[in-house]
PDB file of N, CA and C in Angstrom:
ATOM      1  N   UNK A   1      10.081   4.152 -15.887  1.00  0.00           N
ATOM      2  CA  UNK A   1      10.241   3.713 -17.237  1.00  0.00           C
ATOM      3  C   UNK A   1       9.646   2.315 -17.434  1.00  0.00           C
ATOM      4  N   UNK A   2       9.884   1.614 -16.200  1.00  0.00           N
ATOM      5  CA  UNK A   2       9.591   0.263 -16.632  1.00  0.00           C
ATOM      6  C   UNK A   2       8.009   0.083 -16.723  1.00  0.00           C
ATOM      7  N   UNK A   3       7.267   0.942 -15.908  1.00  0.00           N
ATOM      8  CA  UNK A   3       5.641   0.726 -15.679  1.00  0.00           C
ATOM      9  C   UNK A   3       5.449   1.619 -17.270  1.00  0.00           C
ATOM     10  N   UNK A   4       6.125   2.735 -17.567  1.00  0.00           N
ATOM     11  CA  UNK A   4       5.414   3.228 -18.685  1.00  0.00           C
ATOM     12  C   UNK A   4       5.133   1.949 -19.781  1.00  0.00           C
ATOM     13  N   UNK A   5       6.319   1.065 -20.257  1.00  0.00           N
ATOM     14  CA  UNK A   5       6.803   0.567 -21.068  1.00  0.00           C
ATOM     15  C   UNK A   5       5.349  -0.903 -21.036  1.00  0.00           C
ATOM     16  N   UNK A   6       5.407  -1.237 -19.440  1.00  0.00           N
ATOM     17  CA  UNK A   6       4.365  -2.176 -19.255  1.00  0.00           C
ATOM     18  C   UNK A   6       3.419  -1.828 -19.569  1.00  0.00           C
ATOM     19  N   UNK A   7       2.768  -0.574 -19.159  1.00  0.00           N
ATOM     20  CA  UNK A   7       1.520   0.551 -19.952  1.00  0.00           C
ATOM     21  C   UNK A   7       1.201   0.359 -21.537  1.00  0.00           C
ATOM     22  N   UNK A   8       2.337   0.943 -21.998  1.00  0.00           N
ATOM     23  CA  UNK A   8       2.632   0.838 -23.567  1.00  0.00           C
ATOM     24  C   UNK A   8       2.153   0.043 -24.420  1.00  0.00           C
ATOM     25  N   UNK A   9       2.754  -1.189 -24.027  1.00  0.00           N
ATOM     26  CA  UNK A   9       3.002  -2.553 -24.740  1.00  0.00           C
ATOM     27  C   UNK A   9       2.369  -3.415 -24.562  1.00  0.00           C
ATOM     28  N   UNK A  10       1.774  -3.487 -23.120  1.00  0.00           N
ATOM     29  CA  UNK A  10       1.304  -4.086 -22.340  1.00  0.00           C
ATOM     30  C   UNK A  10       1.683  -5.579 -22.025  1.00  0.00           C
ATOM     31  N   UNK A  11       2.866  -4.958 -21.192  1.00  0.00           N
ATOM     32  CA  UNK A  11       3.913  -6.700 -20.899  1.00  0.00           C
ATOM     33  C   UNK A  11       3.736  -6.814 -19.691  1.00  0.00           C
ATOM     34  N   UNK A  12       4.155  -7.984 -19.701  1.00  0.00           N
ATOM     35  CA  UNK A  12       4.498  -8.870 -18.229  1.00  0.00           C
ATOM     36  C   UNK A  12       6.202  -8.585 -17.844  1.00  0.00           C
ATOM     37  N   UNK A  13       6.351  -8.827 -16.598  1.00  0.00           N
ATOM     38  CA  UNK A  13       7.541  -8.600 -16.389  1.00  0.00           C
ATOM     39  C   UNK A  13       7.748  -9.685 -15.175  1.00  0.00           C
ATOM     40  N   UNK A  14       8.698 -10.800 -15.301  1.00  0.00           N
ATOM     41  CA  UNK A  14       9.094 -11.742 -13.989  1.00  0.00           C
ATOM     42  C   UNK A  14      10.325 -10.931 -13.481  1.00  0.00           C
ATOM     43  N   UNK A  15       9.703 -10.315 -12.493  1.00  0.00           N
ATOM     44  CA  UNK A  15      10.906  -9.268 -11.556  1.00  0.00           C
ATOM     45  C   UNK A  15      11.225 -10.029 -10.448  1.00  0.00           C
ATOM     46  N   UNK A  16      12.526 -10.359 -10.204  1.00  0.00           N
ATOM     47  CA  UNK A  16      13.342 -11.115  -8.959  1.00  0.00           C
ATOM     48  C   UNK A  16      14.233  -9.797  -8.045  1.00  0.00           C
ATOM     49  N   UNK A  17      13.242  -9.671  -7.131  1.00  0.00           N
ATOM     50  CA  UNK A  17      14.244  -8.927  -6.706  1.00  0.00           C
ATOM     51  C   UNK A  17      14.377  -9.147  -4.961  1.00  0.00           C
ATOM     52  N   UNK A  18      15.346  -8.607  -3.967  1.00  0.00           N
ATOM     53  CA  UNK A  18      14.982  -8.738  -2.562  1.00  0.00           C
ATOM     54  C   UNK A  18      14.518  -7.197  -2.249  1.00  0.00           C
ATOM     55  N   UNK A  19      14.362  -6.456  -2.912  1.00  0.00           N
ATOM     56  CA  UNK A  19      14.132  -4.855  -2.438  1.00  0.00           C
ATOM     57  C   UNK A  19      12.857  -5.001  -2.366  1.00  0.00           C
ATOM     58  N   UNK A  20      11.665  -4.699  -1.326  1.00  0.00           N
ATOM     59  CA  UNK A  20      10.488  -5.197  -1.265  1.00  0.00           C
ATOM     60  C   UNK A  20       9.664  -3.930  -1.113  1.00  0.00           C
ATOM     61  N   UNK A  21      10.548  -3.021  -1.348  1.00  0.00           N
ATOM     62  CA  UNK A  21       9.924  -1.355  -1.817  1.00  0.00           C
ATOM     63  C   UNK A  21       9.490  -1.810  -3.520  1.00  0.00           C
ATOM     64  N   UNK A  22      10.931  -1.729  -3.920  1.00  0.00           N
ATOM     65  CA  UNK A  22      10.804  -1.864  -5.625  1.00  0.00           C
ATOM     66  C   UNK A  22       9.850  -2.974  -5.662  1.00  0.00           C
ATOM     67  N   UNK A  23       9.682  -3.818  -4.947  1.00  0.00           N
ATOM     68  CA  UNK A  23       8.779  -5.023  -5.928  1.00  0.00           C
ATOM     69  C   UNK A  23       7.295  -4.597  -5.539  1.00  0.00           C
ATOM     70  N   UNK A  24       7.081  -4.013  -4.747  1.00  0.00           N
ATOM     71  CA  UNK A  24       6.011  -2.992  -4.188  1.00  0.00           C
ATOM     72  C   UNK A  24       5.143  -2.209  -4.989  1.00  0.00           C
ATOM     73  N   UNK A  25       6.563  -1.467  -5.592  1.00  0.00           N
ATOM     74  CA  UNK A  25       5.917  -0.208  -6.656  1.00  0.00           C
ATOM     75  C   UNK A  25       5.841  -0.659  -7.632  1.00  0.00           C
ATOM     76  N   UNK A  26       6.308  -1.545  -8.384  1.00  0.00           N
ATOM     77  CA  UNK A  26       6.489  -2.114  -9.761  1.00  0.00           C
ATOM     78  C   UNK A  26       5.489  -3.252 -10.009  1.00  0.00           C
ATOM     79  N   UNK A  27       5.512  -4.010  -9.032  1.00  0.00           N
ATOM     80  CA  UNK A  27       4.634  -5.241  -9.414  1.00  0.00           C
ATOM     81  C   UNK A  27       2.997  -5.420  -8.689  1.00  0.00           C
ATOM     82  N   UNK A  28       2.315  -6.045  -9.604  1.00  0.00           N
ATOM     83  CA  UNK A  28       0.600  -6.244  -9.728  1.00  0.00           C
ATOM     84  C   UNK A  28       0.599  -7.079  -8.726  1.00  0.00           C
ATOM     85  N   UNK A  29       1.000  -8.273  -8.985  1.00  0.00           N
ATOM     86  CA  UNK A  29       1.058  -9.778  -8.285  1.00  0.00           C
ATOM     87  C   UNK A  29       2.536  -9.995  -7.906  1.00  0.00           C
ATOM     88  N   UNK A  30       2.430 -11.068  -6.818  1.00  0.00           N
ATOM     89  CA  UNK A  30       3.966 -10.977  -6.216  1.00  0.00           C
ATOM     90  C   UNK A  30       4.159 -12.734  -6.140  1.00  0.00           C
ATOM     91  N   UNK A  31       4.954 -13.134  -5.894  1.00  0.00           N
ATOM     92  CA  UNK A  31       4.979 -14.485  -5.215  1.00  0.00           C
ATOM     93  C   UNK A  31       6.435 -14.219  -4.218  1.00  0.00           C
ATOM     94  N   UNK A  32       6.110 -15.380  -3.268  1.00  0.00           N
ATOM     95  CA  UNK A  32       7.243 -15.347  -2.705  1.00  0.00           C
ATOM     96  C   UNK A  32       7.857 -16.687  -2.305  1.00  0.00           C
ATOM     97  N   UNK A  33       9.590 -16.960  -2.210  1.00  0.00           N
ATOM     98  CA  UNK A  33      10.130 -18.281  -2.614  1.00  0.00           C
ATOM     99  C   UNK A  33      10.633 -18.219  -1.092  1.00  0.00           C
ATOM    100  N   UNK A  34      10.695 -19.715  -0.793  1.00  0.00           N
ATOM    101  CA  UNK A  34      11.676 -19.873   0.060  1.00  0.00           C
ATOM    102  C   UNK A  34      11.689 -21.282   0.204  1.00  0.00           C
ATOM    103  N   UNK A  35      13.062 -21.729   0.273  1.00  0.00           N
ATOM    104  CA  UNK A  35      13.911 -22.793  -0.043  1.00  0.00           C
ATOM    105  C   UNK A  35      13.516 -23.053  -1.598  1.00  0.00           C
ATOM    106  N   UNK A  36      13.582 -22.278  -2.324  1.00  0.00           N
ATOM    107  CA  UNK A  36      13.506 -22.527  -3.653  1.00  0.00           C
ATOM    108  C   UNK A  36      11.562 -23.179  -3.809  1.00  0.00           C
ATOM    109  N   UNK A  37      11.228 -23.075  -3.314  1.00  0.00           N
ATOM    110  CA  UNK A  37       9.758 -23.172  -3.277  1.00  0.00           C
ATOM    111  C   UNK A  37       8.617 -22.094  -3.518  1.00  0.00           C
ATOM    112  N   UNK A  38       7.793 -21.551  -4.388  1.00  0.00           N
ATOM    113  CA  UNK A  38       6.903 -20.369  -4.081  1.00  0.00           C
ATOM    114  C   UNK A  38       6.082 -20.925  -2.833  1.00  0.00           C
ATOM    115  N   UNK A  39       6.191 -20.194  -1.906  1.00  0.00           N
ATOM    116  CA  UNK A  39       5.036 -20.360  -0.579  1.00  0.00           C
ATOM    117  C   UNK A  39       3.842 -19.426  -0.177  1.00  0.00           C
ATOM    118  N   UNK A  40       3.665 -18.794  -1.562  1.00  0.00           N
ATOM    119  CA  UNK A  40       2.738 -18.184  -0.863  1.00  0.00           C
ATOM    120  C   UNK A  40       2.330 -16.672  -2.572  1.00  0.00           C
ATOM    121  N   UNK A  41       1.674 -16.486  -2.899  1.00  0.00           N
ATOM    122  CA  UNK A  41       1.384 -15.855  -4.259  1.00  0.00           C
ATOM    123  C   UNK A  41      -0.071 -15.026  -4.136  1.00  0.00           C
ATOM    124  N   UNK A  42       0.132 -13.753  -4.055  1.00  0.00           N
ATOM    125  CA  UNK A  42      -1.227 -13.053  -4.501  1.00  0.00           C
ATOM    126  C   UNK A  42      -0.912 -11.693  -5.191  1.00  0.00           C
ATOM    127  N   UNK A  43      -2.012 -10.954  -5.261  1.00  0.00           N
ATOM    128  CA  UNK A  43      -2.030  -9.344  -5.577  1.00  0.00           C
ATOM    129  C   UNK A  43      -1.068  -8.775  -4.582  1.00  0.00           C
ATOM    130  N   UNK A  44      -0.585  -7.884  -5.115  1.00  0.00           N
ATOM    131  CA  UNK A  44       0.578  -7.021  -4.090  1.00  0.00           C
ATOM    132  C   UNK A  44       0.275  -6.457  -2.613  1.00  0.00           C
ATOM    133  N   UNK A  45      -0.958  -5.564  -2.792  1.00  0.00           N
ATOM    134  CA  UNK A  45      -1.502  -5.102  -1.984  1.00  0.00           C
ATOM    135  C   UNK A  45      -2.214  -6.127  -0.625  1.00  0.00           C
ATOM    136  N   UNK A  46      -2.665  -7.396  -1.596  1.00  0.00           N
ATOM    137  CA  UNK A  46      -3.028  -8.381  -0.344  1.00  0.00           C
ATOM    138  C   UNK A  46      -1.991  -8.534   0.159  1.00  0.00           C
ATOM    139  N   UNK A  47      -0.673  -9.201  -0.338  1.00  0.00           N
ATOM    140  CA  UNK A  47       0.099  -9.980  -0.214  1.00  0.00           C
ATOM    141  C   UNK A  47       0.647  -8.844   1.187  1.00  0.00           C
ATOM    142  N   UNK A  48       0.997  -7.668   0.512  1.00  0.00           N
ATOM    143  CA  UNK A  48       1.849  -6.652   1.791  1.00  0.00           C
ATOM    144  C   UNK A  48       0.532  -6.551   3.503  1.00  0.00           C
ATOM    145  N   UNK A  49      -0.597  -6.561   2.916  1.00  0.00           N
ATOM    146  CA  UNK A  49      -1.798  -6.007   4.005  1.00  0.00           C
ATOM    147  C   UNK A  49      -2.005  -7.435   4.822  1.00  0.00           C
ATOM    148  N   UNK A  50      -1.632  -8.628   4.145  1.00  0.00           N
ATOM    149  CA  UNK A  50      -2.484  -9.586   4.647  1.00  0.00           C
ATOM    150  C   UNK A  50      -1.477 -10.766   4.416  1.00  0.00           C
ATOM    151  N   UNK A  51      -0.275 -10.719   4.752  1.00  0.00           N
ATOM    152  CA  UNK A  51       0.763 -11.915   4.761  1.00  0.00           C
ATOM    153  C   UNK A  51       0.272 -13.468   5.047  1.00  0.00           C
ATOM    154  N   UNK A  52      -0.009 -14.288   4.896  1.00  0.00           N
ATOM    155  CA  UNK A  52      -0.884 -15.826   4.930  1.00  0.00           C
ATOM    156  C   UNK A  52       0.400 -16.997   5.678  1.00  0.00           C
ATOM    157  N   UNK A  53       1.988 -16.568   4.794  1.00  0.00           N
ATOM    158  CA  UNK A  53       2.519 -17.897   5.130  1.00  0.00           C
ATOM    159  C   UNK A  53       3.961 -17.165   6.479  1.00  0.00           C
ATOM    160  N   UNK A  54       3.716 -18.187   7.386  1.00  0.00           N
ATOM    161  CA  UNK A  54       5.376 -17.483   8.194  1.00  0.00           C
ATOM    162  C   UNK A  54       6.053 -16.923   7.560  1.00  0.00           C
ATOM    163  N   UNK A  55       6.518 -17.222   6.770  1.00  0.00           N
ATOM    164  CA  UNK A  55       8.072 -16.817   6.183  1.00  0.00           C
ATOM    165  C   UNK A  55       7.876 -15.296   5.626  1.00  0.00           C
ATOM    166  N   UNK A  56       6.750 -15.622   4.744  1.00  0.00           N
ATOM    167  CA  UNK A  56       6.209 -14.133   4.149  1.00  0.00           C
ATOM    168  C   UNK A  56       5.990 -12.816   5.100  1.00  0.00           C
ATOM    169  N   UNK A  57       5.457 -13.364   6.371  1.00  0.00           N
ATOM    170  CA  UNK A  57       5.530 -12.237   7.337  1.00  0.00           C
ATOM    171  C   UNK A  57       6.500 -12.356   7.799  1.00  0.00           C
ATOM    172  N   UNK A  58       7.360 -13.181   8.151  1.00  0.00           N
ATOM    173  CA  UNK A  58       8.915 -12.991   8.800  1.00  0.00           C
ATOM    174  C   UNK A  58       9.996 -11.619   7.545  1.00  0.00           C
ATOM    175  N   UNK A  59       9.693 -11.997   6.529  1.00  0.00           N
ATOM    176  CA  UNK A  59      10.118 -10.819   4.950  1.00  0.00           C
ATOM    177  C   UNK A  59       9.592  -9.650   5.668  1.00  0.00           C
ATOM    178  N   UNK A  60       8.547  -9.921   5.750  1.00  0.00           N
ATOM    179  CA  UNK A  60       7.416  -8.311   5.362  1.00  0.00           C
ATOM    180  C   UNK A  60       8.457  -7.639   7.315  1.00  0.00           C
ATOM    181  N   UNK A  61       8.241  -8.135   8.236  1.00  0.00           N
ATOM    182  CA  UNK A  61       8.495  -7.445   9.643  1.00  0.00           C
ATOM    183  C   UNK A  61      10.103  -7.149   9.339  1.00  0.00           C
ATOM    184  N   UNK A  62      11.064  -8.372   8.361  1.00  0.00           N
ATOM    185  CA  UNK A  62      12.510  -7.491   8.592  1.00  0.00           C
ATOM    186  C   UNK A  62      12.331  -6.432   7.687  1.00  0.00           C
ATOM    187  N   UNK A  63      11.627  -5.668   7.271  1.00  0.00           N
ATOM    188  CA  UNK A  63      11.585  -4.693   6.161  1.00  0.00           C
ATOM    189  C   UNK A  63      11.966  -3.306   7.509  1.00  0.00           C
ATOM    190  N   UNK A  64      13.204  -2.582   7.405  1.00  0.00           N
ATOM    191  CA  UNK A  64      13.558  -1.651   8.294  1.00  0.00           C
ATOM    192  C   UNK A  64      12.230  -0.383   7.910  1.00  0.00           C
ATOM    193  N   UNK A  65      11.797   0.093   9.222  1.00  0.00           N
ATOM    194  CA  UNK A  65      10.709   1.746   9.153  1.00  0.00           C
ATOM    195  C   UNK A  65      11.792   2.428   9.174  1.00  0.00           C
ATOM    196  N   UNK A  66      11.623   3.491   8.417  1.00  0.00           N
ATOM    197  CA  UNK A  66      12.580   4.976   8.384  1.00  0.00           C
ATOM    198  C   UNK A  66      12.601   5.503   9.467  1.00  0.00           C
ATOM    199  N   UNK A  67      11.248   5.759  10.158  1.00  0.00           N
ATOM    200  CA  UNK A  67      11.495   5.987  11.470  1.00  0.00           C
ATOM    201  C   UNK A  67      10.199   5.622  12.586  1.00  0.00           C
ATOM    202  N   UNK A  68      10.382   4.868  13.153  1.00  0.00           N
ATOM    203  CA  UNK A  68       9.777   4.105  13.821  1.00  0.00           C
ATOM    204  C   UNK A  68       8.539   4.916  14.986  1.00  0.00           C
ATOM    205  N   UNK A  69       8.795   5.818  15.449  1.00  0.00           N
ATOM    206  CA  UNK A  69       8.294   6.849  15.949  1.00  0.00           C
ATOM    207  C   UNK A  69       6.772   6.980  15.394  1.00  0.00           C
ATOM    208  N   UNK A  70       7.089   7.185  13.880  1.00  0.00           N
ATOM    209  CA  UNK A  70       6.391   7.671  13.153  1.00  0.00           C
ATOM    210  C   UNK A  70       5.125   6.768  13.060  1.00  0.00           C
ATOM    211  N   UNK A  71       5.814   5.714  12.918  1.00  0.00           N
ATOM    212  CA  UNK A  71       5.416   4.528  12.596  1.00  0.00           C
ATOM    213  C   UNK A  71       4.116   4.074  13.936  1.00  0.00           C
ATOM    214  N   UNK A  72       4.713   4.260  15.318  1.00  0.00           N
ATOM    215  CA  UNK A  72       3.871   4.247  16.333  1.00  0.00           C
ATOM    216  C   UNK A  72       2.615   4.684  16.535  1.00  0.00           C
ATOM    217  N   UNK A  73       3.175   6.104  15.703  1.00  0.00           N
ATOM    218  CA  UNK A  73       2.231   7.072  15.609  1.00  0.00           C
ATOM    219  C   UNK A  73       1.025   6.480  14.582  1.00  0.00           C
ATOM    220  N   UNK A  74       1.345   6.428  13.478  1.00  0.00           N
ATOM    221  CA  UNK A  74      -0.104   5.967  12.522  1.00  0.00           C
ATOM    222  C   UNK A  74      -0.620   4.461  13.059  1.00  0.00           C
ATOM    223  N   UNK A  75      -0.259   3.678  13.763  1.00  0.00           N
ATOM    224  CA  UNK A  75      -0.997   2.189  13.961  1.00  0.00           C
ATOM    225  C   UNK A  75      -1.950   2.936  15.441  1.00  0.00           C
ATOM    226  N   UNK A  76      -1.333   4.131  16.020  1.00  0.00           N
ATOM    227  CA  UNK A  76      -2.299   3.718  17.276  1.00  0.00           C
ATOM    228  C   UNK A  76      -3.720   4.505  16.659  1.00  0.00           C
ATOM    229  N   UNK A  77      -3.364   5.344  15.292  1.00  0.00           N
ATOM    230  CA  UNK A  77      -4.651   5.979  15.525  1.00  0.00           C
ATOM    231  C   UNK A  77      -5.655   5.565  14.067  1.00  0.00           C
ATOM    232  N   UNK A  78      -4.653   4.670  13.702  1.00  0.00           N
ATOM    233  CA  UNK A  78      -6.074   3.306  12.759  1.00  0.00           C
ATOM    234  C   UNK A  78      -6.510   2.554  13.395  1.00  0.00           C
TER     235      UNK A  78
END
């Protein structure tokens, strides 16, 4: 609903969230805070493929795999 509505209307949306699925699927551009600071801001897709600041990859690695196995499986054969 919310991407139709952004579609629609064509809005912006400042989404705060810690779910880093949802901010994933929902958002263009991301930033990310820590100690109340943005440290680090790009396109989503960079931001998840290509983490720049510690902290941002320290976020991105506690993100739990569903199943890790799996997970083994697709990095050895990219």
């Amino acid at each position: 609903m919310l991407e139709d509505l952004r579609e629609e209307f064509n809005l912006t949306y400042l989404f705060i969230a810690h779910d880093l699925s949802v901010v994933r699927h929902l958002c263009q551009k991301v930033a990310v805070m820590y100690l109340g600071k943005i440290v680090e801001m790009a396109d989503c897709d960079e931001l998840y493929d290509n983490p720049q600041h510690p902290y941002t990859k320290a976020l991105l690695n506690a993100v739990p795999v569903p199943d890790p196995e799996v997970e083994k499986i697709g990095n050895t054969t990219s």
